[in-house]
Protein backbone atom coordinates (compact mmCIF):
# COMPACT_ATOMS: atom_id res chain seq x y z
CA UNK A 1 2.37 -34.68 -35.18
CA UNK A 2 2.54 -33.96 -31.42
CA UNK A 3 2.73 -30.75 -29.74
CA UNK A 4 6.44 -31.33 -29.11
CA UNK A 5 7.24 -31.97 -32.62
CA UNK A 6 5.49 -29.20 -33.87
CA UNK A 7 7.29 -27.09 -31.55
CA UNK A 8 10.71 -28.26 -32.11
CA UNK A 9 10.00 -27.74 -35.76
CA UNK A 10 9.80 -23.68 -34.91
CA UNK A 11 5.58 -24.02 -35.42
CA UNK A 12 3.62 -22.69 -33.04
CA UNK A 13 -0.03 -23.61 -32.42
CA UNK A 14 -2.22 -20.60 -31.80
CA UNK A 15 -3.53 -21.82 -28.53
CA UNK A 16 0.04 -20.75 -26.84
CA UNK A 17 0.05 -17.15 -27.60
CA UNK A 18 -3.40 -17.27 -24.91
CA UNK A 19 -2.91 -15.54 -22.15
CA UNK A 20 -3.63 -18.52 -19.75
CA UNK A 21 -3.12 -16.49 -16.34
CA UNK A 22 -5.98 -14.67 -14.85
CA UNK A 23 -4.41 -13.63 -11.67
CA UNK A 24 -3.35 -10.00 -11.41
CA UNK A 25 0.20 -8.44 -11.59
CA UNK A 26 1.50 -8.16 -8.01
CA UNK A 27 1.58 -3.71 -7.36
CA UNK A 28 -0.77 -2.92 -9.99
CA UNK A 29 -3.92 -1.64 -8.60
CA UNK A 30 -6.95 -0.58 -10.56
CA UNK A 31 -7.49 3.26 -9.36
CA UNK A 32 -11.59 3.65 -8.88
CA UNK A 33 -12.66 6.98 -9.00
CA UNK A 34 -15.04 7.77 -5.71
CA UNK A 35 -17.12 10.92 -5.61
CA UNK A 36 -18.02 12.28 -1.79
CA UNK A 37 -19.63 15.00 -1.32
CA UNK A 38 -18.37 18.13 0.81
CA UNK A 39 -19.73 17.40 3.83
CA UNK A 40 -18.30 13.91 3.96
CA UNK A 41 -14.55 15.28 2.50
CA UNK A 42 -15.03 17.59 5.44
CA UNK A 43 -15.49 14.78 7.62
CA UNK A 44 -12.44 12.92 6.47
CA UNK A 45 -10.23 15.95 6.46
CA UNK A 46 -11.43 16.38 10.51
CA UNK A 47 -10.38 12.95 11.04
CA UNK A 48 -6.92 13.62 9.71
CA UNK A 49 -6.04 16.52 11.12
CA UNK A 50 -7.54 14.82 14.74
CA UNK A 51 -5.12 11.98 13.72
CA UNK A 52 -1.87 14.08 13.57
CA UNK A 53 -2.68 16.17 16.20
CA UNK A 54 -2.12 12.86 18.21
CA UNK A 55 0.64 11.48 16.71
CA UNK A 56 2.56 15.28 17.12
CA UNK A 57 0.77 14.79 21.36
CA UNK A 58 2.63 11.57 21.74
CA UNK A 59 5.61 12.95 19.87
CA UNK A 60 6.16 15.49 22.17
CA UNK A 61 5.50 13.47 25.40
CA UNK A 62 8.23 10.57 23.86
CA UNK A 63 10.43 13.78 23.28
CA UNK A 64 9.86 14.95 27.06
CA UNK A 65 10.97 11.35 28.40
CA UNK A 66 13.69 11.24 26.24
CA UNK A 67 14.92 14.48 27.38
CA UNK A 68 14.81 13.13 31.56
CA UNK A 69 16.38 9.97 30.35
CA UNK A 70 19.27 11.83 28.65
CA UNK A 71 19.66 14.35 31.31
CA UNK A 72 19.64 11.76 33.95
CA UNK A 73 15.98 12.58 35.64
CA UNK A 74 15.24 9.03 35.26
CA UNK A 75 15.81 7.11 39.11
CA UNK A 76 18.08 4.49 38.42
């Protein structure tokens, strides 16, 4: 008997249930666990708080030209 027959006949070989697929589920990430130490957490957190200091500098300074544009400051 064939493969087909056997499967039309409601028998399945055990070679199907195999998991055949070894790439990974799209989203699913493996989560590694990373030890720093303080100095280099310290480091990091310095970084970040540099980083949104800039961002809230350039949100201001898009807030100031928004305000002359909408008040009409802007020369035409």
């Amino acid at each position: 008997m064939n493969e087909k027959e056997l499967f039309d006949k409601g028998c399945f070989l055990p070679c199907w249930a195999e998991d055949t697929e070894d790439t990974p589920t799209p989203g699913l990430k493996v989560y590694t666990r990373q030890n720093k130490d303080l100095q280099t957490l310290l480091d990091e957190l310095a970084d970040i708080k540099n980083r949104i200091q800039d961002i809230q500098a350039k949100q201001w300074h898009l807030a100031k030209l928004i305000h002359y544009h909408e008040n009409n400051f802007a020369n035409d």
